[in-house]
Protein backbone atom coordinates (compact mmCIF):
# COMPACT_ATOMS: atom_id res chain seq x y z
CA UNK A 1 -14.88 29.64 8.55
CA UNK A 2 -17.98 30.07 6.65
CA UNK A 3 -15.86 29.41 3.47
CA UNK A 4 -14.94 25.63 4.81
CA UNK A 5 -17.96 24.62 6.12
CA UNK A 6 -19.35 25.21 2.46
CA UNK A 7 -16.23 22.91 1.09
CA UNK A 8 -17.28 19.99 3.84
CA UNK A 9 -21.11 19.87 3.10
CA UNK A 10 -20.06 20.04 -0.63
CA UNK A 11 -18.02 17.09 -0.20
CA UNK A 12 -20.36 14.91 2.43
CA UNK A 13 -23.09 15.30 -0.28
CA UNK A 14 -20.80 14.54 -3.35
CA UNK A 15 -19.14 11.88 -1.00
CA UNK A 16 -22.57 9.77 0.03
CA UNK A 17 -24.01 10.45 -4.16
CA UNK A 18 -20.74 8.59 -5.42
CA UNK A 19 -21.59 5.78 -2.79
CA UNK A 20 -25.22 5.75 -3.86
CA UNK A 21 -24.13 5.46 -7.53
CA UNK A 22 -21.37 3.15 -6.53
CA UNK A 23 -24.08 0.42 -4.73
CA UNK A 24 -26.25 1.00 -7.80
CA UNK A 25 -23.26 -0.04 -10.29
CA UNK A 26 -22.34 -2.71 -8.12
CA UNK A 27 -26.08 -4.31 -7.87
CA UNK A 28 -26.23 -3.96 -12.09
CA UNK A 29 -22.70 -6.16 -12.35
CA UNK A 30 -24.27 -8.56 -10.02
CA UNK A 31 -27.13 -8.87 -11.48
CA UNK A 32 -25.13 -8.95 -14.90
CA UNK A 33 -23.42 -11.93 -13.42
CA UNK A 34 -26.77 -13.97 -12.77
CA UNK A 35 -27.43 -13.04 -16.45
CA UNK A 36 -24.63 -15.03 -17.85
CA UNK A 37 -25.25 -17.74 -15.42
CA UNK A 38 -28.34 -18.07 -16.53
CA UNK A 39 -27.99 -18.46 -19.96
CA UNK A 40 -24.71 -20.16 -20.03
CA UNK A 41 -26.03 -23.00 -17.43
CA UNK A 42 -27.56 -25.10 -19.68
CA UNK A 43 -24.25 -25.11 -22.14
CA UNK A 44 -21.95 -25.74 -18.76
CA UNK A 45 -21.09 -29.82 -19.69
CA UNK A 46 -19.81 -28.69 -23.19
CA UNK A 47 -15.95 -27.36 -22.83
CA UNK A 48 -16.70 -24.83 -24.95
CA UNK A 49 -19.29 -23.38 -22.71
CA UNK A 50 -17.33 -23.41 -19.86
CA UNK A 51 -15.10 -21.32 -21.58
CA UNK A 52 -17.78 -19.01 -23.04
CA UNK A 53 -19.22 -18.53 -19.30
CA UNK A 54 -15.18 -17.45 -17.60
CA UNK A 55 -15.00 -15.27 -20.69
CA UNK A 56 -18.08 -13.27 -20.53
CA UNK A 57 -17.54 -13.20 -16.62
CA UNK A 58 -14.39 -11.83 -16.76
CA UNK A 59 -15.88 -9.17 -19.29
CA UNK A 60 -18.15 -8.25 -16.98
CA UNK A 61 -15.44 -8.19 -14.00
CA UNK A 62 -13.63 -5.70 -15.85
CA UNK A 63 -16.20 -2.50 -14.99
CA UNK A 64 -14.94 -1.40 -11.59
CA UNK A 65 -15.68 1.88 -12.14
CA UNK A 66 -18.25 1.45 -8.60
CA UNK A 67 -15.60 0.20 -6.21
CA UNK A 68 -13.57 3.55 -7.57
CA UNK A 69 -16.67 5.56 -6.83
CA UNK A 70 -17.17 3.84 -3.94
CA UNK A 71 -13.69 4.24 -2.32
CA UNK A 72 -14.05 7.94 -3.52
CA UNK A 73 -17.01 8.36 -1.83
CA UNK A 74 -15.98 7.52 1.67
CA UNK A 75 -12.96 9.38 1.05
CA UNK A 76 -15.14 12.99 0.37
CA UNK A 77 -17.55 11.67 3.03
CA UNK A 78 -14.93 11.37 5.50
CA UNK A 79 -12.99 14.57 4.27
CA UNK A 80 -15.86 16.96 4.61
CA UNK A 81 -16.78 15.51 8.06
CA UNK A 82 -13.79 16.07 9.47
CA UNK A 83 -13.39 19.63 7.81
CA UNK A 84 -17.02 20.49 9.19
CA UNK A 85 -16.27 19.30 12.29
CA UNK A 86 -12.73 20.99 12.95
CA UNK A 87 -14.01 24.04 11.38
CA UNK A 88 -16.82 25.14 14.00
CA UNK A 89 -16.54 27.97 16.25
CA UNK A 90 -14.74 27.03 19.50
């Protein structure tokens, strides 16, 4: 019993610090996508920068490591929640 309860805190705190790193990744893509908005604005009439700004979005799009983390996360949160739970003394 002792043994699981371990295992389920273990995962609830690995669970919630891949959500916390998950909402941190996904605020630095955002804030990557203002970036190229920003800069490619002012080039957004020429063809050629319209093209430049889907490209370098799309670049960016392709990190999803934080909605992997993120779905991770509440998986292990959930997990060791459930194991804590079903594991105490009845």
């Amino acid at each position: 019993m002792k043994t699981l309860k371990i295992i389920a805190i273990c995962l609830i705190v690995i669970g919630t610090a891949a959500i916390g790193y998950s909402i941190h990744g996904m605020q630095k893509i955002r804030r990557a996508h203002e970036a190229v908005d920003f800069f490619t604005s002012p080039f957004s009439d020429v063809p050629v920068g319209e093209d430049v700004s889907k490209r370098l979005h799309a670049r960016v799009n392709e990190y999803d490591l934080p909605v992997t983390l993120l779905l991770g996360g509440i998986a292990s949160t959930v997990a060791g929640a459930a194991i804590f739970y079903y594991s105490r003394k009845k």
